[in-house]
N, C-alpha and C. Protein backbone atom coordinates (compact mmCIF):
# COMPACT_ATOMS: atom_id res chain seq x y z
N UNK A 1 0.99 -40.05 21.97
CA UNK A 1 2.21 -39.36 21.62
C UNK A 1 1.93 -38.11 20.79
N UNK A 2 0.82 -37.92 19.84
CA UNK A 2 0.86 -37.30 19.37
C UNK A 2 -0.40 -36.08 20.02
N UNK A 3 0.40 -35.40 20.76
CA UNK A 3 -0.03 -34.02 21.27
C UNK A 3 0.54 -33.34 22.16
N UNK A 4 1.57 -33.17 21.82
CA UNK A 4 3.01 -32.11 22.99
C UNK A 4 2.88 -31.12 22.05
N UNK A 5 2.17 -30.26 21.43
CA UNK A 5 2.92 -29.18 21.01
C UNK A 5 3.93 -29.05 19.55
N UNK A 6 4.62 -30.02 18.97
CA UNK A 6 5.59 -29.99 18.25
C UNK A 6 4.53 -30.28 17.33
N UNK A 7 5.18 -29.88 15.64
CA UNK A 7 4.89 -30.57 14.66
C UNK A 7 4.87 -31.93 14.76
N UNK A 8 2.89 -32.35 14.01
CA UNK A 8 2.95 -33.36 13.71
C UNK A 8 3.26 -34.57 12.98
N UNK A 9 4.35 -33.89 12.44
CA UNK A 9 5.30 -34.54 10.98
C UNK A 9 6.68 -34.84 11.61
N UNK A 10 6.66 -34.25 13.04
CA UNK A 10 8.03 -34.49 13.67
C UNK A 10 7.83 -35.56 14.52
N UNK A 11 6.80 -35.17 15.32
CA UNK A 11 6.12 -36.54 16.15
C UNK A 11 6.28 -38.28 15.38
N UNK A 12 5.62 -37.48 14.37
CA UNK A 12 5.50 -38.90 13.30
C UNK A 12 6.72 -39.67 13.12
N UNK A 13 7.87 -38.51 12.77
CA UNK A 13 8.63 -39.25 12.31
C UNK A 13 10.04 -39.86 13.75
N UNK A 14 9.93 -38.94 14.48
CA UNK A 14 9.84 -39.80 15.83
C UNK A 14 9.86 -40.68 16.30
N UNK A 15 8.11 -40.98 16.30
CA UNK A 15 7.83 -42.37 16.25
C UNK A 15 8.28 -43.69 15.68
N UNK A 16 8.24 -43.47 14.41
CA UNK A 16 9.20 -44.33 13.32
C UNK A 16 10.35 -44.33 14.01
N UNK A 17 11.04 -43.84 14.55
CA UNK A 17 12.50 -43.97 14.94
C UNK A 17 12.63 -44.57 16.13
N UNK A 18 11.52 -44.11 17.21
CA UNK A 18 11.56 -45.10 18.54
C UNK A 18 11.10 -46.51 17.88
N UNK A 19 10.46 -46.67 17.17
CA UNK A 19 10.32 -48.15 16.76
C UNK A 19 11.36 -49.07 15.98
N UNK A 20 12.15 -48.34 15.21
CA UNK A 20 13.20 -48.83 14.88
C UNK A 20 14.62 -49.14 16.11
N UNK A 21 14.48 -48.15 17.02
CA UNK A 21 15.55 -48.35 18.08
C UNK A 21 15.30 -49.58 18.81
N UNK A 22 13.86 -49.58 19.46
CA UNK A 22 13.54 -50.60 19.91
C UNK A 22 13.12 -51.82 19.23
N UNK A 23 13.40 -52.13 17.71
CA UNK A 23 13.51 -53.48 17.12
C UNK A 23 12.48 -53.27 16.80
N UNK A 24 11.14 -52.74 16.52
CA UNK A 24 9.71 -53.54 16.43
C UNK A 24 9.51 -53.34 14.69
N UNK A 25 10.38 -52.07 14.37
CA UNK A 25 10.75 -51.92 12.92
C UNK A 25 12.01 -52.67 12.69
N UNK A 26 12.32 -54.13 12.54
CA UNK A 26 13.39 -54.21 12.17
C UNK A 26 14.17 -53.73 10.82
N UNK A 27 15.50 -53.50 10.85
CA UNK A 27 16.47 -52.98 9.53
C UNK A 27 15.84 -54.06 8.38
N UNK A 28 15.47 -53.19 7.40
CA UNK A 28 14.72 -53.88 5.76
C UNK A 28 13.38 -54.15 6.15
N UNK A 29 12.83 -53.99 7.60
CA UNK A 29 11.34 -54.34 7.61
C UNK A 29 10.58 -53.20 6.98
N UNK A 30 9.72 -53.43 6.29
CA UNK A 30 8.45 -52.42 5.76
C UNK A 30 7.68 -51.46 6.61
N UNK A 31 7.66 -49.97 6.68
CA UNK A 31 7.33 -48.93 7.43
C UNK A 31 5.45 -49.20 7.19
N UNK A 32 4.68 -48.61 8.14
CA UNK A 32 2.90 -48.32 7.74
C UNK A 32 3.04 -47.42 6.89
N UNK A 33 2.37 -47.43 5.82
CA UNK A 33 2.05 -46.36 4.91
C UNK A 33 1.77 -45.25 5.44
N UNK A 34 1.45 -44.23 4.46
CA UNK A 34 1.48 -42.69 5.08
C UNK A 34 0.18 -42.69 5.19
N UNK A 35 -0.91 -43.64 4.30
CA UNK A 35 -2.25 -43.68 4.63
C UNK A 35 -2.64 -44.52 6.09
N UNK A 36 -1.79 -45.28 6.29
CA UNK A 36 -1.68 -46.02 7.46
C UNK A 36 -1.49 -45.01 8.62
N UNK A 37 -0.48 -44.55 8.55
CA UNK A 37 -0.37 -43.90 9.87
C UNK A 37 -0.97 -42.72 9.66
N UNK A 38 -1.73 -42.36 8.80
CA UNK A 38 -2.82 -41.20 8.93
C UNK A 38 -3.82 -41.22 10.03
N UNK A 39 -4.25 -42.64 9.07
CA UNK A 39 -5.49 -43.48 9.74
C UNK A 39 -5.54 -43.35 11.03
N UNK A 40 -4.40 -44.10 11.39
CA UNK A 40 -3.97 -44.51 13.06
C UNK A 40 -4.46 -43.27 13.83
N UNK A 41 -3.59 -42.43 13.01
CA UNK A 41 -3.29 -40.94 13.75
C UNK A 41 -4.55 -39.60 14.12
N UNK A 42 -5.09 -40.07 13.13
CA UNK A 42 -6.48 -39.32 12.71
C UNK A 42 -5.64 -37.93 12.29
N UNK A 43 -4.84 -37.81 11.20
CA UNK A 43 -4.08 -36.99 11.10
C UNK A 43 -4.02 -36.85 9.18
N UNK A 44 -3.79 -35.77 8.48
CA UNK A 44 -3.69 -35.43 6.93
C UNK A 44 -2.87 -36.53 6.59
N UNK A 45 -2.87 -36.98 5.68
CA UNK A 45 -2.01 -37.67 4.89
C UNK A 45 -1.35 -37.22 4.88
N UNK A 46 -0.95 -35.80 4.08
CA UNK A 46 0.21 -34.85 3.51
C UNK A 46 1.46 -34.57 5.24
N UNK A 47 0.61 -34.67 6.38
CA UNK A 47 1.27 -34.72 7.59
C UNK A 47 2.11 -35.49 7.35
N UNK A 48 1.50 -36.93 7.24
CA UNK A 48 1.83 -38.34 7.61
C UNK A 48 3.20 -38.47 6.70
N UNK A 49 2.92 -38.06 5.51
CA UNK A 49 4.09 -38.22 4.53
C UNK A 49 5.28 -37.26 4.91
N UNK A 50 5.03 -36.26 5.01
CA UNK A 50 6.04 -35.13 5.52
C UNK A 50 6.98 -35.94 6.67
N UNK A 51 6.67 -36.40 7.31
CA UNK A 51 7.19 -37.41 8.56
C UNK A 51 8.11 -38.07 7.86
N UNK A 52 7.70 -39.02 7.49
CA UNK A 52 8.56 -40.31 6.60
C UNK A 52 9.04 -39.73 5.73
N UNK A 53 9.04 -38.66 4.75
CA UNK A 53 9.88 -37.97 3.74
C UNK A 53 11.40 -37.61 4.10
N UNK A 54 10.76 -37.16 5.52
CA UNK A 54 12.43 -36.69 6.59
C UNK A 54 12.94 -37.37 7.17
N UNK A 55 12.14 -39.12 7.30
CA UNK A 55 13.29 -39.78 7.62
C UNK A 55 14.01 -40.22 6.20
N UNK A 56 13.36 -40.14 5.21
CA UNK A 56 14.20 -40.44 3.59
C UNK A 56 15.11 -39.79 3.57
N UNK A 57 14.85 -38.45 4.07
CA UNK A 57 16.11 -37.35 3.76
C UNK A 57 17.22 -37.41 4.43
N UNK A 58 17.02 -38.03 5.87
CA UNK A 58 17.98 -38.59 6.64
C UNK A 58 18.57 -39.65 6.32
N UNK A 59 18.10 -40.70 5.64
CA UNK A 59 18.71 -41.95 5.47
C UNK A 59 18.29 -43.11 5.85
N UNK A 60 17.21 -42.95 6.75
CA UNK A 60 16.52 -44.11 7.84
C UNK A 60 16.00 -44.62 6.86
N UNK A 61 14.86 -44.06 6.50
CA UNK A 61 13.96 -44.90 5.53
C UNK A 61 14.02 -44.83 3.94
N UNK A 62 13.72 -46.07 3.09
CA UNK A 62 14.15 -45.84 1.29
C UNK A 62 13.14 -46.69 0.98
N UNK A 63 12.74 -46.06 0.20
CA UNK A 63 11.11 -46.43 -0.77
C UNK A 63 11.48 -47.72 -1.59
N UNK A 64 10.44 -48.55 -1.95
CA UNK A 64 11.11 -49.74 -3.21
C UNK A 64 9.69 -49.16 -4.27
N UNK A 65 9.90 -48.81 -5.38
CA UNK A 65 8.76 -48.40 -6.20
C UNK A 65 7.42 -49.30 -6.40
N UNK A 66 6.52 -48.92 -6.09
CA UNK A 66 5.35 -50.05 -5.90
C UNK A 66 4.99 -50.75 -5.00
N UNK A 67 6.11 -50.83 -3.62
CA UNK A 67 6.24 -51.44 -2.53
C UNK A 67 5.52 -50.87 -1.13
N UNK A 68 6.43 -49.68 -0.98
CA UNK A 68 6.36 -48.98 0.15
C UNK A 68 7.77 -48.49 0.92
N UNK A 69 7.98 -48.04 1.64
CA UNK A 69 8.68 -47.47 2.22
C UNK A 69 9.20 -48.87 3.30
N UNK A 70 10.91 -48.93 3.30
CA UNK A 70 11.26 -49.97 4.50
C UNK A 70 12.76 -49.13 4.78
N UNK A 71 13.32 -49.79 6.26
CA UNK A 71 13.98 -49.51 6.82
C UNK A 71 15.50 -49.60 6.63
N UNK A 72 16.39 -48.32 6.67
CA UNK A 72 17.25 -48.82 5.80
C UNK A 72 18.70 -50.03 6.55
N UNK A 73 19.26 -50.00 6.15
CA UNK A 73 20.48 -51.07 6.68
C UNK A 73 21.11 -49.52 7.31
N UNK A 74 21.29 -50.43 8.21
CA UNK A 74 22.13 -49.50 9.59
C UNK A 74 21.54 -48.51 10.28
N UNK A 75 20.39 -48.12 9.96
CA UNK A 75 19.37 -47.23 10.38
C UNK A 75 19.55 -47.11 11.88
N UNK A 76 19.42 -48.31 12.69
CA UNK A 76 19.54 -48.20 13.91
C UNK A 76 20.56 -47.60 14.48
N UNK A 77 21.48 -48.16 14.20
CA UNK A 77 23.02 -47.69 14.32
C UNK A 77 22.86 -45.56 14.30
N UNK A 78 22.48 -45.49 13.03
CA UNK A 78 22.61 -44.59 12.80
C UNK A 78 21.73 -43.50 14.03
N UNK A 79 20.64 -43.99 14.15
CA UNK A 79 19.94 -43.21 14.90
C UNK A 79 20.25 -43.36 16.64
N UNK A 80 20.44 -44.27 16.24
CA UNK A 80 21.54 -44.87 18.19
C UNK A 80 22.57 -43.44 18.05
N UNK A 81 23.25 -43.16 17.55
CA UNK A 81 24.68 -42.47 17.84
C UNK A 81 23.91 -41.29 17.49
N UNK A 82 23.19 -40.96 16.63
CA UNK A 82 22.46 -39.43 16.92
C UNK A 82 22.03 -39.02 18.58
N UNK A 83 20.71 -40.46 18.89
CA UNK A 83 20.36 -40.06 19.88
C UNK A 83 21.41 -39.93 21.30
N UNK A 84 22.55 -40.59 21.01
CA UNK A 84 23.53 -40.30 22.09
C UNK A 84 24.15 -39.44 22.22
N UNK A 85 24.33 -38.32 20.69
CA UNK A 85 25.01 -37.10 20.82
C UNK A 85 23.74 -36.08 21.26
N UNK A 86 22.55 -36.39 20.96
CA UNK A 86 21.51 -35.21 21.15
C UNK A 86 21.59 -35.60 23.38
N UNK A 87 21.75 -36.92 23.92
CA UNK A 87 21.83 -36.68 25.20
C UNK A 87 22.82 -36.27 25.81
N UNK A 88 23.61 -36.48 25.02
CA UNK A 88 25.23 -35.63 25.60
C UNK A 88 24.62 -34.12 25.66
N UNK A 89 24.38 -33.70 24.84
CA UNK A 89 24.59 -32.15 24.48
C UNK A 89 23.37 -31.72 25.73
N UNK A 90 22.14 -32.56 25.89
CA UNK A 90 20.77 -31.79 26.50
C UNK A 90 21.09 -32.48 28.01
N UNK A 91 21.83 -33.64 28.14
CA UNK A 91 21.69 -33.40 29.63
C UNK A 91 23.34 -33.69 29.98
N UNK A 92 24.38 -34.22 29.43
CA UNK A 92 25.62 -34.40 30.46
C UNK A 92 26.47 -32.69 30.24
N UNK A 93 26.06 -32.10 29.36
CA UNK A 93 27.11 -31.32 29.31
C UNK A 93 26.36 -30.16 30.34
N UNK A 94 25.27 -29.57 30.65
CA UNK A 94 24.54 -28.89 31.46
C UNK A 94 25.06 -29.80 32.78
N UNK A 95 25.12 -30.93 32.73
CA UNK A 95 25.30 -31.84 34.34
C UNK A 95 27.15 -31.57 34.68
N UNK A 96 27.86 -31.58 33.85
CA UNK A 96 29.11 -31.25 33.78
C UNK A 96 29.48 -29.61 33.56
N UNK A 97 28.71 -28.73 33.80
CA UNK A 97 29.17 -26.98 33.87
C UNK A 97 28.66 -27.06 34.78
N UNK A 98 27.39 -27.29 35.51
CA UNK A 98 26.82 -27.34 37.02
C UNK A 98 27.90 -27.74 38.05
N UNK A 99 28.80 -29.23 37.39
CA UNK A 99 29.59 -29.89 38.65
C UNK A 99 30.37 -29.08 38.39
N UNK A 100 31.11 -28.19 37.94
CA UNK A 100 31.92 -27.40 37.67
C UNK A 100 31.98 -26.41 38.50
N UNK A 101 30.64 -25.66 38.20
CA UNK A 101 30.44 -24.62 39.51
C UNK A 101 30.60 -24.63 40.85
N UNK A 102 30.17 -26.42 40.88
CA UNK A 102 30.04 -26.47 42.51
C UNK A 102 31.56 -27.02 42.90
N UNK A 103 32.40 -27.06 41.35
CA UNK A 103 33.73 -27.15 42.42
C UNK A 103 34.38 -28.84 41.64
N UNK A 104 33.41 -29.59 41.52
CA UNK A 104 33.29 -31.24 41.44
C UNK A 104 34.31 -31.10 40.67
N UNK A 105 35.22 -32.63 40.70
CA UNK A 105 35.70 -33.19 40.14
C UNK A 105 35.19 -34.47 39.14
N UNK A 106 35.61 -34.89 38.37
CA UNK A 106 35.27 -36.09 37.56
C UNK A 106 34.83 -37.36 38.28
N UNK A 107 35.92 -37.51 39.30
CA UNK A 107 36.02 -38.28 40.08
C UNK A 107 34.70 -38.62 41.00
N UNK A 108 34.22 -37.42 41.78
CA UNK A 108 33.46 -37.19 42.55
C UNK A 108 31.82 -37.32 41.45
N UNK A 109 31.98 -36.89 40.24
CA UNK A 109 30.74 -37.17 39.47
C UNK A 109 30.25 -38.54 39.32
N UNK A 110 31.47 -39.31 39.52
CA UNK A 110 31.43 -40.59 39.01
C UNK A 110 31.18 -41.34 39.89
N UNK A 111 31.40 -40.65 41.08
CA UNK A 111 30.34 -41.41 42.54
C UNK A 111 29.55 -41.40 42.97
N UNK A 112 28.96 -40.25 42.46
CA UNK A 112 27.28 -40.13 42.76
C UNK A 112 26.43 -40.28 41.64
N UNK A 113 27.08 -40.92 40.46
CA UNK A 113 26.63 -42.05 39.10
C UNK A 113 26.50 -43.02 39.70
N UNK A 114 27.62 -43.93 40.39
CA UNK A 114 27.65 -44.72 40.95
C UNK A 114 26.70 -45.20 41.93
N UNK A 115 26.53 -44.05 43.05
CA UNK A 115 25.13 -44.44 44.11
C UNK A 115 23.98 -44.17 43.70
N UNK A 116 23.60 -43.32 42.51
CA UNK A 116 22.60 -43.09 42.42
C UNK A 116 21.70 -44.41 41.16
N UNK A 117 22.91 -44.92 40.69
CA UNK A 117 22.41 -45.80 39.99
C UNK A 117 22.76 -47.36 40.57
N UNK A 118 22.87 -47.46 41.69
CA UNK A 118 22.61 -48.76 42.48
C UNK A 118 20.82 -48.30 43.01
N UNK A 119 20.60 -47.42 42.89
CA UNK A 119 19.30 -46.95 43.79
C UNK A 119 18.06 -47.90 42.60
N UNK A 120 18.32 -48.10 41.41
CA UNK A 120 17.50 -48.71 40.46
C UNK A 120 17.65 -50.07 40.72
């Protein structure tokens, strides 16, 4: 994961967040340290922390003094309804000015949702 191009403090903290969506961080479970996911990463510490600092600043993650860093209550939640407004915006609303152009109705979008997702 970590080599697309983006900051590696964004990647990082990313990561932390796909793991919380998908449960493996559960809400109040304890995050890897910033030396931890250095390690992992083969990456600066000062990276590693920058990552997890911004999910503090967001709300996801809250330090216990002496402890470490764990996950906060509702975190998921929280990052669920982000990531559903960031896919609205990057792919339905570009998919909805396209059907637009070509004329489509709602109706007609909602049928080739329909067949295209029996195809799975």
């Amino acid at each position: 994961m970590i080599d697309d191009g983006r900051p590696l403090f964004l990647q990082i903290a990313e990561q932390i967040e796909a793991s919380i969506i998908d449960g493996s961080l559960p809400e109040e479970g304890q995050v890897p340290s910033t030396n931890e996911l250095a390690a992992f990463h083969r990456i600066n510490p000062a990276t590693a922390a920058k990552g997890v600092n911004q999910l503090v600043a967001d709300g996801v993650l809250y330090k216990r003094r002496g402890i470490g860093m764990f996950v906060s209550t509702g975190a998921r939640t929280q990052l669920l309804e982000r990531r559903r407004e960031e896919f609205a915006k990057q792919y339905v609303a570009p998919l909805l000015m396209e059907a637009r152009r070509l004329g489509m109705d709602a109706e007609q979008i909602k049928k080739m949702i329909d067949v295209w997702g029996d195809d799975e």
